[in-house]
N, C-alpha and C. Protein backbone atom coordinates (compact mmCIF):
# COMPACT_ATOMS: atom_id res chain seq x y z
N UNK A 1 102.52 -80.24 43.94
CA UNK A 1 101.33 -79.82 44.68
C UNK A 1 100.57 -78.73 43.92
N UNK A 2 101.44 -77.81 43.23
CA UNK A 2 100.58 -76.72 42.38
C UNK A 2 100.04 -77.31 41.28
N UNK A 3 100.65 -78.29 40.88
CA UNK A 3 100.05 -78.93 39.55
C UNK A 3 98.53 -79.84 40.26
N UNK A 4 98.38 -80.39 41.22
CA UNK A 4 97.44 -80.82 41.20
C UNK A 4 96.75 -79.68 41.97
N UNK A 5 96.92 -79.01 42.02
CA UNK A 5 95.59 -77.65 42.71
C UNK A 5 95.04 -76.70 41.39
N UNK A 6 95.79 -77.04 40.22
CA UNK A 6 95.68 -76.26 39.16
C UNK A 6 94.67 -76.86 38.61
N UNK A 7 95.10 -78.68 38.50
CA UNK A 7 93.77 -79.73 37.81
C UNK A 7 92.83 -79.27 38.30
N UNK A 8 92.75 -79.69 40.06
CA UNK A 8 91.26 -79.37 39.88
C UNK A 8 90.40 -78.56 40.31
N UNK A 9 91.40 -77.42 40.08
CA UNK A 9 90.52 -75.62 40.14
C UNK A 9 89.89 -75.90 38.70
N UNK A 10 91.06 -76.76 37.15
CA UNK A 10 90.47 -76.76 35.88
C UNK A 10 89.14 -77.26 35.67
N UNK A 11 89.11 -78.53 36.44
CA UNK A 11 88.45 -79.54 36.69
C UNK A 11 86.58 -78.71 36.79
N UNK A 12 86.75 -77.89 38.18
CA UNK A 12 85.63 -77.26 38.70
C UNK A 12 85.61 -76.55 37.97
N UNK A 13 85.95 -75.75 36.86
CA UNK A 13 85.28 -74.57 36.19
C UNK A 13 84.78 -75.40 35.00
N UNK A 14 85.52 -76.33 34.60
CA UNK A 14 84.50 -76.99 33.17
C UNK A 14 83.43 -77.72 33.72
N UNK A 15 83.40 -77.79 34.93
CA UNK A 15 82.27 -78.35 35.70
C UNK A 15 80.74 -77.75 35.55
N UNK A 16 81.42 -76.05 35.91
CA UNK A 16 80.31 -75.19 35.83
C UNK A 16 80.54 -74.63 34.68
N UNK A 17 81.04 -74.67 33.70
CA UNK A 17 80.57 -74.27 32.11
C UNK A 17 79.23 -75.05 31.61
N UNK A 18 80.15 -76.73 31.57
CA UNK A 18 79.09 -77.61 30.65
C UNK A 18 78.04 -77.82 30.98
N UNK A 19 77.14 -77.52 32.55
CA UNK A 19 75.99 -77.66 32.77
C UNK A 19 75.44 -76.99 31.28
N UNK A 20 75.45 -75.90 31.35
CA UNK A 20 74.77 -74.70 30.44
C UNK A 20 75.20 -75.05 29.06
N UNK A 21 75.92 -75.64 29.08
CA UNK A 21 76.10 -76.26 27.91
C UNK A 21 75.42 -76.91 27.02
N UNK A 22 75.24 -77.66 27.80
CA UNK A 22 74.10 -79.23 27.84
C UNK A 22 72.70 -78.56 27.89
N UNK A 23 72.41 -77.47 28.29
CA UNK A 23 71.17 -77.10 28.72
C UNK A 23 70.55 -76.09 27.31
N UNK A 24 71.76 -75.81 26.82
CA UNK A 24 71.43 -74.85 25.44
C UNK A 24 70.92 -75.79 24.22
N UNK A 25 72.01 -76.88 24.19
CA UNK A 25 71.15 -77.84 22.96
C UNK A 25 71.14 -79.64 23.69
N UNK A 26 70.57 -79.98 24.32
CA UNK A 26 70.98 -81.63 24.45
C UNK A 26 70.81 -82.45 22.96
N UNK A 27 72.05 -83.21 23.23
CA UNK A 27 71.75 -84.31 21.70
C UNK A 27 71.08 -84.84 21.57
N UNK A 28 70.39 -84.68 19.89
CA UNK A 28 69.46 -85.25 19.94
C UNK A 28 68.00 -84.85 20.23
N UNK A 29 67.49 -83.53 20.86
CA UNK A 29 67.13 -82.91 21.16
C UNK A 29 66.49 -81.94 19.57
N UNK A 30 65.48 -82.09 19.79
CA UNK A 30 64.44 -80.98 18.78
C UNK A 30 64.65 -79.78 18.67
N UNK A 31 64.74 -78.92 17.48
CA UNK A 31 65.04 -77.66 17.74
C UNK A 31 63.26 -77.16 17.92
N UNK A 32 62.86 -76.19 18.47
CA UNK A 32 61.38 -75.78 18.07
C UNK A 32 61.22 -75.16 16.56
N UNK A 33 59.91 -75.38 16.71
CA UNK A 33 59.75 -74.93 15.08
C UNK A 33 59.24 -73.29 15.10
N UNK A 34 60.07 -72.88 13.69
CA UNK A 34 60.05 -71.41 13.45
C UNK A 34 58.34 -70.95 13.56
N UNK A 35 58.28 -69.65 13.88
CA UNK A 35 57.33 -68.86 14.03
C UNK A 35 56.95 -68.29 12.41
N UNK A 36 55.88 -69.30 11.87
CA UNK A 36 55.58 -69.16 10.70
C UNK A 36 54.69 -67.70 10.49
N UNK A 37 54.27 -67.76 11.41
CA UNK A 37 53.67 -65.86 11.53
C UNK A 37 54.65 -64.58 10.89
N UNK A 38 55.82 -65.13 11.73
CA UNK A 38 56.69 -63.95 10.85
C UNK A 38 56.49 -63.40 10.08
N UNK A 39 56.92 -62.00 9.45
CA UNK A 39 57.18 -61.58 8.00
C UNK A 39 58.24 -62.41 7.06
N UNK A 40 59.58 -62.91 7.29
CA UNK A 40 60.25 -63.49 6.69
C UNK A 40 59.62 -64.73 6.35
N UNK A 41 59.28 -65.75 7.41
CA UNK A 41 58.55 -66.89 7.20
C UNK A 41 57.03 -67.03 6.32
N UNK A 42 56.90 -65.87 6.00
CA UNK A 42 55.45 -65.98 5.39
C UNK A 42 55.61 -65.39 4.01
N UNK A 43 56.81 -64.30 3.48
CA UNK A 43 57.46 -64.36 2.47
C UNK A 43 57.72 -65.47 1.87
N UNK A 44 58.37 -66.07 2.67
CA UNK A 44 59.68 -67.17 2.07
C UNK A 44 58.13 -68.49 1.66
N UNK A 45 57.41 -68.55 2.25
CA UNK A 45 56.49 -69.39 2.20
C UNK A 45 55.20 -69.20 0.69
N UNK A 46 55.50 -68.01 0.55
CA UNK A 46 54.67 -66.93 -0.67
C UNK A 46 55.49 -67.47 -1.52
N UNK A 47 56.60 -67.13 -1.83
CA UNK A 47 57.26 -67.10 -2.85
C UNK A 47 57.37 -68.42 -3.26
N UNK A 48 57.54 -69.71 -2.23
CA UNK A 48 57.91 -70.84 -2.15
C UNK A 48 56.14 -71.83 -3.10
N UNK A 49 55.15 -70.95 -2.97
CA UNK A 49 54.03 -71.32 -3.79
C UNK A 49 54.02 -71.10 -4.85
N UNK A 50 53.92 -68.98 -4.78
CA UNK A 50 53.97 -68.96 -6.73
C UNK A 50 54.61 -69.47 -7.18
N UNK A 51 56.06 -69.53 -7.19
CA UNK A 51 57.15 -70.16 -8.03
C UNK A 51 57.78 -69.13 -8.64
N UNK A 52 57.91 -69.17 -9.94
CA UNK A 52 58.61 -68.26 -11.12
C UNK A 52 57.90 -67.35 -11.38
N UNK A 53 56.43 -67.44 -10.96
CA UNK A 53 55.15 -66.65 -11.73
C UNK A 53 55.57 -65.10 -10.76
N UNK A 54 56.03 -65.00 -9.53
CA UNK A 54 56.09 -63.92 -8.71
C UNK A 54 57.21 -62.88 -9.19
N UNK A 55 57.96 -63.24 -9.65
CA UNK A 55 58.50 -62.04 -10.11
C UNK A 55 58.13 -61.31 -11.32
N UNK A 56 57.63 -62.03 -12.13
CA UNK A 56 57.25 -61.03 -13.04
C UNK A 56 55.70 -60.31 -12.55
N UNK A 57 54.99 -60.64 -11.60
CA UNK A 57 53.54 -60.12 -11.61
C UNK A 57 53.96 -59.24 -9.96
N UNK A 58 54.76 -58.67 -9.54
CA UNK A 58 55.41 -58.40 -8.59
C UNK A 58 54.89 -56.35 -8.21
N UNK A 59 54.40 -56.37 -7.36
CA UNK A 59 53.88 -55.20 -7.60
C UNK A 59 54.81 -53.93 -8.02
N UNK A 60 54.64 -53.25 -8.70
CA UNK A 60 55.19 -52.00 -9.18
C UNK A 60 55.46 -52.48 -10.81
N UNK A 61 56.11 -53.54 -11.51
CA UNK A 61 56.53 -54.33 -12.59
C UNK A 61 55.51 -54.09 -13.78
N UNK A 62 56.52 -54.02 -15.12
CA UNK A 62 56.12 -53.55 -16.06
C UNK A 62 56.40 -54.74 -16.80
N UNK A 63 55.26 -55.26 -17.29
CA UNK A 63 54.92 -56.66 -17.96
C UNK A 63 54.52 -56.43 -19.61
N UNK A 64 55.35 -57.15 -20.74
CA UNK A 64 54.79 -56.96 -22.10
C UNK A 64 54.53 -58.54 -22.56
N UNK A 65 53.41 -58.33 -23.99
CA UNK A 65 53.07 -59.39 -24.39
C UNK A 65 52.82 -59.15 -25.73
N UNK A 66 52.43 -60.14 -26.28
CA UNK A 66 51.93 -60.57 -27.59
C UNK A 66 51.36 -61.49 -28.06
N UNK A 67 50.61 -61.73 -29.88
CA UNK A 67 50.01 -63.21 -29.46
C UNK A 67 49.32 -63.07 -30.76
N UNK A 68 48.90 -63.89 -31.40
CA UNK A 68 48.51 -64.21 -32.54
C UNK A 68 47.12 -64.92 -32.80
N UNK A 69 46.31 -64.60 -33.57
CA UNK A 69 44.69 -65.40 -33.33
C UNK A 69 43.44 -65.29 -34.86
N UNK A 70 42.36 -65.02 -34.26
CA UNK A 70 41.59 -64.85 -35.11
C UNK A 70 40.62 -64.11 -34.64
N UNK A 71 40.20 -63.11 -35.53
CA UNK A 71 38.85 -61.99 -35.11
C UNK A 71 37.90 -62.52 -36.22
N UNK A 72 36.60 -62.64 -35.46
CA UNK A 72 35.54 -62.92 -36.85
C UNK A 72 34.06 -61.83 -36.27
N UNK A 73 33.53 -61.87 -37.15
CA UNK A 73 32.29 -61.09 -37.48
C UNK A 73 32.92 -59.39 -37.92
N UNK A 74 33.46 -59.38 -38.31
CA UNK A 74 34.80 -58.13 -38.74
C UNK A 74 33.14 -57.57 -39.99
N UNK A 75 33.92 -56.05 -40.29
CA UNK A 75 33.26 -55.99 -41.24
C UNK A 75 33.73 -56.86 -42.92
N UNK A 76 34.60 -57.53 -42.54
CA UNK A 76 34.65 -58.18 -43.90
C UNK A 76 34.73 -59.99 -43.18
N UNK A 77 34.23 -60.65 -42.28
CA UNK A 77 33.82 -61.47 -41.86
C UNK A 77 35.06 -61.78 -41.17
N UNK A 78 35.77 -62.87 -40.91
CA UNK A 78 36.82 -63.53 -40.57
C UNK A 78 38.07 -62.78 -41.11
N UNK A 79 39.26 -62.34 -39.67
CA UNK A 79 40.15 -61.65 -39.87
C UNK A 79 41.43 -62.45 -38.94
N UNK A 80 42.88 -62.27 -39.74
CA UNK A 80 43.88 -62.61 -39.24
C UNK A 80 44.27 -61.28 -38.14
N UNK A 81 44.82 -61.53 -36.53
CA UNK A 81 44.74 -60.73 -35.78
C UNK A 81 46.32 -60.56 -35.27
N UNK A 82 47.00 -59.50 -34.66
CA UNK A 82 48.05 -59.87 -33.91
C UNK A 82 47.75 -58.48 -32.87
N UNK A 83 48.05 -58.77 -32.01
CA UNK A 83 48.06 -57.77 -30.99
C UNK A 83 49.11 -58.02 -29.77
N UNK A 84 49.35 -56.69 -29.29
CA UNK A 84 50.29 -56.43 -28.10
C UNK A 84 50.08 -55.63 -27.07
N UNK A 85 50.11 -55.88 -25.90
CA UNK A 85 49.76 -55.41 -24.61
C UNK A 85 51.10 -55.16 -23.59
N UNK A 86 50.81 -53.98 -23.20
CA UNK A 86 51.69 -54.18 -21.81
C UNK A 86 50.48 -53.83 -20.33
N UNK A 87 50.93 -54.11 -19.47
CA UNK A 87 50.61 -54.09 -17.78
C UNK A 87 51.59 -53.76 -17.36
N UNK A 88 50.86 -52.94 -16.08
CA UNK A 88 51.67 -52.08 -15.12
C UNK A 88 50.94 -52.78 -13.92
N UNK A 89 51.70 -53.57 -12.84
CA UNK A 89 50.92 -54.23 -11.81
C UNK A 89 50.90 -53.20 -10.67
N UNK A 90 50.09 -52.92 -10.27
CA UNK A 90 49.55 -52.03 -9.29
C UNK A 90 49.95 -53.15 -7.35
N UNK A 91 49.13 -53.99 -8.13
CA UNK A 91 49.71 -55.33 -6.96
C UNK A 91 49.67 -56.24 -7.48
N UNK A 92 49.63 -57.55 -6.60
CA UNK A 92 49.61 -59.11 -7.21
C UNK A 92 48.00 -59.00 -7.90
N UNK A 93 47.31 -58.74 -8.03
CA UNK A 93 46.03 -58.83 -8.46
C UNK A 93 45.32 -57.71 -9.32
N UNK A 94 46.13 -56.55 -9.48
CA UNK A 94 45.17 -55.71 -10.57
C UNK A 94 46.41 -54.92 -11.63
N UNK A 95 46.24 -55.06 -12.85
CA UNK A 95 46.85 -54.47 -13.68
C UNK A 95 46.09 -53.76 -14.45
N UNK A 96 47.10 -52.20 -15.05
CA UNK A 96 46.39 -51.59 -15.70
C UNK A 96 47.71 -51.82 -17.23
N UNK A 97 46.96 -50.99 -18.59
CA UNK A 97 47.99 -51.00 -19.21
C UNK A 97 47.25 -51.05 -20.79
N UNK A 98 47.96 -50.38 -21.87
CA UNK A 98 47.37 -50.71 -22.90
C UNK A 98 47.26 -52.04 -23.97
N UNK A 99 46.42 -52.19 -24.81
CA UNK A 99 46.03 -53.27 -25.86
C UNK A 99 45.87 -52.89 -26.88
N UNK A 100 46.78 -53.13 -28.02
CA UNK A 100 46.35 -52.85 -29.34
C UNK A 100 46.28 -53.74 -30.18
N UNK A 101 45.13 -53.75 -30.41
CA UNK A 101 44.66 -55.36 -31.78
C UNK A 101 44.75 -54.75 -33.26
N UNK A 102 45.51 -55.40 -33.82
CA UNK A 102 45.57 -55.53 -35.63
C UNK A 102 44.88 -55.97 -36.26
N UNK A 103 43.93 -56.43 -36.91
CA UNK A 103 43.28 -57.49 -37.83
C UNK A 103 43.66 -57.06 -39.01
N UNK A 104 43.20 -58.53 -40.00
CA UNK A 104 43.54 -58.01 -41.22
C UNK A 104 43.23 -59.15 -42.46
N UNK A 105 42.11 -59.28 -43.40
CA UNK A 105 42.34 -59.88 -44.04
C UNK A 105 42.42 -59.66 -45.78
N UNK A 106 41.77 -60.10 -46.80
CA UNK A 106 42.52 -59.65 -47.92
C UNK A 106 42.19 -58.21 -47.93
N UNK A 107 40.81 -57.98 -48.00
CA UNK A 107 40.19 -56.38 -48.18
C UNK A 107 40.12 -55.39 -47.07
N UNK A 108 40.70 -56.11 -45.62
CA UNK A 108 40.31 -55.27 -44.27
C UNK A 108 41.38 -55.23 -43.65
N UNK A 109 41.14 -53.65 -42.83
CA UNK A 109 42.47 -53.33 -41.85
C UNK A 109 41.70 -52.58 -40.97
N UNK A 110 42.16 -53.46 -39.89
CA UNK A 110 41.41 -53.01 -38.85
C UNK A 110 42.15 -52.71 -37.37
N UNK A 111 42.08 -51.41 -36.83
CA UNK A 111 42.71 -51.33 -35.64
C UNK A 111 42.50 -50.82 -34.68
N UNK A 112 42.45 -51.31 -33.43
CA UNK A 112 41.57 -50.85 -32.24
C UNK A 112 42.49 -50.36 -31.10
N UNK A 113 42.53 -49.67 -29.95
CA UNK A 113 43.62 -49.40 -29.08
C UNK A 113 42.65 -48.81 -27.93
N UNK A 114 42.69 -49.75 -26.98
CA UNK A 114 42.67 -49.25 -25.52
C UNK A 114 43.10 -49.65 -24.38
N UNK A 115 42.40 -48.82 -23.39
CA UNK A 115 43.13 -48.94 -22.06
C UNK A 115 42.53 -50.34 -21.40
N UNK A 116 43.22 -51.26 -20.61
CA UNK A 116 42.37 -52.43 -20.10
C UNK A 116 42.81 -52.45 -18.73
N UNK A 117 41.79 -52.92 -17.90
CA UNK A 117 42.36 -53.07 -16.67
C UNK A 117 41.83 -54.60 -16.26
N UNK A 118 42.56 -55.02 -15.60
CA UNK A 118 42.70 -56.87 -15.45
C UNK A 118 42.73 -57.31 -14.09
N UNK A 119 42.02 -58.30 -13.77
CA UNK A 119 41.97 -58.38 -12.73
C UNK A 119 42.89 -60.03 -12.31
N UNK A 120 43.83 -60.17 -11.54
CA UNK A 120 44.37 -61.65 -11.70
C UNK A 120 44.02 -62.58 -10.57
N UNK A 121 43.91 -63.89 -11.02
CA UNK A 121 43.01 -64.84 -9.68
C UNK A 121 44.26 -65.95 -10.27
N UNK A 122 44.88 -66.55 -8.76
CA UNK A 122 45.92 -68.09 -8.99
C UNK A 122 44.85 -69.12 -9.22
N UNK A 123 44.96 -69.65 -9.82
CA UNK A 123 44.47 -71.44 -10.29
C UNK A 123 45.15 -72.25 -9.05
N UNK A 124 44.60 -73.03 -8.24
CA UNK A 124 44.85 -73.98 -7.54
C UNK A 124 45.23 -75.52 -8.26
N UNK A 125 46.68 -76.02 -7.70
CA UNK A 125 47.24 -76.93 -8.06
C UNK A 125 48.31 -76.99 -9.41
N UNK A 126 48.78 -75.23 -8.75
CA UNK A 126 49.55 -75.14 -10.34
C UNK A 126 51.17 -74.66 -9.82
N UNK A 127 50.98 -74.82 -8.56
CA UNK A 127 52.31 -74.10 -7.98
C UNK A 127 52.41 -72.86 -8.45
N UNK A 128 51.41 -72.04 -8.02
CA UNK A 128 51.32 -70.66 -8.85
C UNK A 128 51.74 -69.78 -10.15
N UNK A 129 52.09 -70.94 -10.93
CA UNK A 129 52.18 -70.84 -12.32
C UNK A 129 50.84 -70.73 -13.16
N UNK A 130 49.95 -71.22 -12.63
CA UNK A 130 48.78 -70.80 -13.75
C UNK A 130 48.01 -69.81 -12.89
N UNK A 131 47.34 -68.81 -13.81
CA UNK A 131 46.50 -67.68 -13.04
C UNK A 131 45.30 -67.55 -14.40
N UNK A 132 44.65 -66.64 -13.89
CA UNK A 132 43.29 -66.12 -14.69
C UNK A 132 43.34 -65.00 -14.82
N UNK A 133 43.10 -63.97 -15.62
CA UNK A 133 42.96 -62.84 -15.42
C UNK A 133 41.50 -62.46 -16.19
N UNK A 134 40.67 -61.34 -15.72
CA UNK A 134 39.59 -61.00 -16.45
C UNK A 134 39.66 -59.84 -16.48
N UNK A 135 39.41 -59.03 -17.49
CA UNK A 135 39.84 -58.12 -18.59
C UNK A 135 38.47 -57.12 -18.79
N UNK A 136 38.94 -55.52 -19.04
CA UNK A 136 37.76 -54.98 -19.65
C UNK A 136 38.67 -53.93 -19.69
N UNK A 137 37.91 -52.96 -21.33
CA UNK A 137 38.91 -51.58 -21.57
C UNK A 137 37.67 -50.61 -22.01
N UNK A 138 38.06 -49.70 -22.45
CA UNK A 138 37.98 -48.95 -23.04
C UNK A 138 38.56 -47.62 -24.08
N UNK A 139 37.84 -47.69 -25.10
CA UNK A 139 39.09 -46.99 -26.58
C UNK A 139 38.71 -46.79 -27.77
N UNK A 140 39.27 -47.23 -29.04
CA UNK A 140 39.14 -46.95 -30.25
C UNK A 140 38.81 -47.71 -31.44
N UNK A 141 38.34 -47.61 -32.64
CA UNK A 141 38.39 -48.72 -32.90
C UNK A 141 38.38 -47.95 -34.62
N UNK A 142 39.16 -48.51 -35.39
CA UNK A 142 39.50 -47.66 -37.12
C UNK A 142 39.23 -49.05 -38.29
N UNK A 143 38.52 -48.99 -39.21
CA UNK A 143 38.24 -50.07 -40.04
C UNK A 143 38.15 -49.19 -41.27
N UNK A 144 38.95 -50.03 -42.57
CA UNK A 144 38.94 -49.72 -43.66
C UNK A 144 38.81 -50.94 -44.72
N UNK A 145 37.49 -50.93 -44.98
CA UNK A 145 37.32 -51.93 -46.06
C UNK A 145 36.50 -51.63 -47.39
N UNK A 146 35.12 -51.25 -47.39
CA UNK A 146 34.79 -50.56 -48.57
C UNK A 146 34.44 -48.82 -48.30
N UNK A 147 34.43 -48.97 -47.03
CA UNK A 147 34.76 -47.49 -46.54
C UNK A 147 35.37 -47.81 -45.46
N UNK A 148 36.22 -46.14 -44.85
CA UNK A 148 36.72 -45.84 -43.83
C UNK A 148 35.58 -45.43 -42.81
N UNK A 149 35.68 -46.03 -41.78
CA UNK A 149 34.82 -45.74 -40.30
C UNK A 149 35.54 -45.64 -39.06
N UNK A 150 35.35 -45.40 -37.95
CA UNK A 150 35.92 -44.84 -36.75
C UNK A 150 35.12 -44.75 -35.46
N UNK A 151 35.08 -45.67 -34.57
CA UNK A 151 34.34 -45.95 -34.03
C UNK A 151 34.73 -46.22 -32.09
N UNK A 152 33.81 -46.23 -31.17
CA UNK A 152 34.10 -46.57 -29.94
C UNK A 152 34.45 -48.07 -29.49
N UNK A 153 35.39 -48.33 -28.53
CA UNK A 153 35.84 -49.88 -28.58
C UNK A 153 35.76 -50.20 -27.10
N UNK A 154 34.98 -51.72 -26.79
CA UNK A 154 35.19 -51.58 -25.43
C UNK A 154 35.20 -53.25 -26.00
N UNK A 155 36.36 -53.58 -25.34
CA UNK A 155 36.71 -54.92 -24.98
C UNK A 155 36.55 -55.57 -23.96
N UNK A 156 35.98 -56.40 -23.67
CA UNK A 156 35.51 -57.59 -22.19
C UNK A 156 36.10 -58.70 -22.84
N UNK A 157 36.68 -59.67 -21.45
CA UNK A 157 37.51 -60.94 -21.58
C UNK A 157 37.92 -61.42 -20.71
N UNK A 158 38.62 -62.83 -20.81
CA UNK A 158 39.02 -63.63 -19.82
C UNK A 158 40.69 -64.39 -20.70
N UNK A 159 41.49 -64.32 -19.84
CA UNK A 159 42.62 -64.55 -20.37
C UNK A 159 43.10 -66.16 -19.11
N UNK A 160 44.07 -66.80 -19.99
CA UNK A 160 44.67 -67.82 -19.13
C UNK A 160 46.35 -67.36 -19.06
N UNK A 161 47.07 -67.69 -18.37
CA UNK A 161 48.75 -67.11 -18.03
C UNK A 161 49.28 -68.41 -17.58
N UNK A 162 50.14 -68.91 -17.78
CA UNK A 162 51.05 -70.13 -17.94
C UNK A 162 52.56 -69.88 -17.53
N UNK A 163 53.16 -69.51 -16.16
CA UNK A 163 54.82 -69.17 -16.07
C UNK A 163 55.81 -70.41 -16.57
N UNK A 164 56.18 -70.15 -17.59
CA UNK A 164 56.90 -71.25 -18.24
C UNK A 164 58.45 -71.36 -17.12
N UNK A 165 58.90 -70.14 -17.13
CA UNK A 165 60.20 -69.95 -16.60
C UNK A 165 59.58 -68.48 -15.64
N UNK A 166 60.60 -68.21 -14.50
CA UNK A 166 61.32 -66.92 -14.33
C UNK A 166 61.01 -65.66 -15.55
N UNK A 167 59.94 -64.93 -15.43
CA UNK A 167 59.67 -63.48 -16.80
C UNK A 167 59.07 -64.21 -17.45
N UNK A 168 58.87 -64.76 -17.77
CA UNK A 168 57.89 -65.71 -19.40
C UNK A 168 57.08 -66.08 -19.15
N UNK A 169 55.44 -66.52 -19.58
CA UNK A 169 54.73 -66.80 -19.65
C UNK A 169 53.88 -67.34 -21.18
N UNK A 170 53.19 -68.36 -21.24
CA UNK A 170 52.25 -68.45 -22.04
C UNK A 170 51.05 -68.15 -21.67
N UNK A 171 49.88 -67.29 -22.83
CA UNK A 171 49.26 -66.92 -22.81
C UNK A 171 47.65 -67.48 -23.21
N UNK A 172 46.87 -67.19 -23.50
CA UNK A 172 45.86 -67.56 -24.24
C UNK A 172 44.26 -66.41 -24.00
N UNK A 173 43.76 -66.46 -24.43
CA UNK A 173 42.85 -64.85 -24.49
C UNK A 173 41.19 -65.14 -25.58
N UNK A 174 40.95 -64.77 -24.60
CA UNK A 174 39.37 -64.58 -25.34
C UNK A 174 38.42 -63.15 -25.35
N UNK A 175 38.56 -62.37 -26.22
CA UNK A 175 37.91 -60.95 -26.16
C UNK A 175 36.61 -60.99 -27.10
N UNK A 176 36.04 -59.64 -26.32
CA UNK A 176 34.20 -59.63 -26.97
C UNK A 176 34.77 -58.44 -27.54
N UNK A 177 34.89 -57.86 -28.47
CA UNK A 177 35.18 -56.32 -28.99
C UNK A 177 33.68 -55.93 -29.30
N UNK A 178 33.50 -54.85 -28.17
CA UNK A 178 31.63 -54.35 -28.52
C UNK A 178 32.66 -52.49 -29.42
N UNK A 179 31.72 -52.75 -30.49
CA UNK A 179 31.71 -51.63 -31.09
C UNK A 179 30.45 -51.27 -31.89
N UNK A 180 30.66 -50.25 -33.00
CA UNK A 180 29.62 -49.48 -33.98
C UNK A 180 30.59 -49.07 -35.01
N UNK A 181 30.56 -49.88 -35.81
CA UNK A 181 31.80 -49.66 -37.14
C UNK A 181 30.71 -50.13 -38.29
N UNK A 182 30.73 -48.65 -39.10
CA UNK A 182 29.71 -48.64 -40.49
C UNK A 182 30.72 -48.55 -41.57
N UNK A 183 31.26 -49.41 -42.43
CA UNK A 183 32.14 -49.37 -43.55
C UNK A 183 31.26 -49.25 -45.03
N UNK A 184 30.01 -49.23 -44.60
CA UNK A 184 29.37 -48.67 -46.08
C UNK A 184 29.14 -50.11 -46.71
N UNK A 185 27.87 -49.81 -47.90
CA UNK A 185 27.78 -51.22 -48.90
C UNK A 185 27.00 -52.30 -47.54
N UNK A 186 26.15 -51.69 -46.64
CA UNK A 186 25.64 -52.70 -45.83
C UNK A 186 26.68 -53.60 -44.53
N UNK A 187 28.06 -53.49 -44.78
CA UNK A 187 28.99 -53.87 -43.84
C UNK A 187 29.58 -52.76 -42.62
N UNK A 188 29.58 -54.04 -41.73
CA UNK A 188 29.86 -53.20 -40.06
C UNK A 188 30.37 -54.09 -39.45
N UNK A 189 30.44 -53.72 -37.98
CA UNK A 189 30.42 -54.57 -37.10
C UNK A 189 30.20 -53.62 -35.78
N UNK A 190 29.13 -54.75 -34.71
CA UNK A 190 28.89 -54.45 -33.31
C UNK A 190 29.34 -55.31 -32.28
N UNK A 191 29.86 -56.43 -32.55
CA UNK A 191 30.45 -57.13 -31.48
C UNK A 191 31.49 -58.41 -32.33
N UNK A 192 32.67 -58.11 -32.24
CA UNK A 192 33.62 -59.04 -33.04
C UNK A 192 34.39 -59.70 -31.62
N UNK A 193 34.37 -61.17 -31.72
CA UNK A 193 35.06 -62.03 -30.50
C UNK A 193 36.08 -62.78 -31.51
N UNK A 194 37.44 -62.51 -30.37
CA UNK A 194 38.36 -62.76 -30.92
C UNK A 194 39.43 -63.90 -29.84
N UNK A 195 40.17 -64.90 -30.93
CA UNK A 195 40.75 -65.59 -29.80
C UNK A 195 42.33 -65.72 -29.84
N UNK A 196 43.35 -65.45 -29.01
CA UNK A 196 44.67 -65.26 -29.37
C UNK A 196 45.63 -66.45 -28.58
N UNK A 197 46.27 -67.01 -29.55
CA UNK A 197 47.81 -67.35 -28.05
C UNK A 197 48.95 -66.33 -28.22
N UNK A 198 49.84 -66.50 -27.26
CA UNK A 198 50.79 -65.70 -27.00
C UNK A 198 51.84 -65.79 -25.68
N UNK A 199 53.10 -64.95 -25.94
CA UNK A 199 54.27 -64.79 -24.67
C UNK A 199 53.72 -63.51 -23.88
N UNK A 200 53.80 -63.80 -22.73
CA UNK A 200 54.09 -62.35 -22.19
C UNK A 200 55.61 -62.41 -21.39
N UNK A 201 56.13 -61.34 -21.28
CA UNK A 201 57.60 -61.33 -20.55
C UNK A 201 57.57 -60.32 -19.26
């Protein structure tokens, strides 16, 4: 007799469990969809666009580069170039940071150094791997070919950025170098455009 008063006292309490049971998930049954508003959900959704390109352009992040090209209207006409830059990202969209261009061909050495500040825009349809950046500095500018001169440098430009991987990037760069460089014997230069590829990391 106790054994069957025990069943179905058991009986009635899993009775009143599994309602609520059933009522928390039925099978089969839809979960609702997350609250994409969130902060987490709208992260995870950010990151899930740029791709690889977000950590390195990540605000506070200290970004270097390099890159190889050609400068022409030089005071000795057409010059082999290499230059290196770093950025300091302020946010996803503005970097500051210096640029220093080399040129150089048989009779000329030429070297310029300033500050640039960049502005970055994503390219649509790149999974946020490709971006734009547009460029302007101000600085220095030293040429030695049949004389030594020394002059003001302001660089304007438009650059392309390519996230190959996670930190890496390919580069590509187009600069106006406006200056006033008198090397004597009739040679100068007031505006030398220069074009580079390159890594940035």
């Amino acid at each position: 007799m106790n054994r069957i008063a025990w069943g179905i006292a058991s009986m009635l309490a899993a009775g009143a469990v599994l309602p609520g049971a059933a009522a928390a998930q039925v099978p089969g049954e839809a979960l609702p969809p997350a609250d994409v508003s969130r902060p987490e959900h709208t992260r995870a959704a950010r990151q899930n666009l740029r791709g690889d390109a977000l950590s390195a352009e990540a605000p506070g992040r200290w970004s270097a580069g390099s890159s190889l090209g050609m400068l022409w209207s030089t005071p000795d006409d057409s010059a082999f170039t290499a230059n290196g830059n770093v950025d300091y990202f302020l946010n996803d969209a503005v970097s500051f940071g210096p640029l220093l261009q080399l040129g150089f061909s048989d009779d000329l050495t030429l070297v310029g150094l300033s500050g640039q500040g960049k502005y970055w825009v994503n390219l649509p349809q790149t999974n946020g791997r490709g971006r734009l950046n547009f460029q302007a500095g101000v600085g220095f500018a030293h040429a030695d070919f049949r004389g030594d001169d020394s002059s003001w440098l302001v660089p304007l430009g438009i650059g392309y950025d390519y996230a190959v991987k996670s930190g890496m990037s390919l580069t590509a760069a187009f600069l106006l170098n406006f200056t006033n460089l008198n090397t004597g014997g009739g040679t100068g230069a007031d505006v030398m455009p220069g074009f580079a590829f390159g890594l940035r990391f």
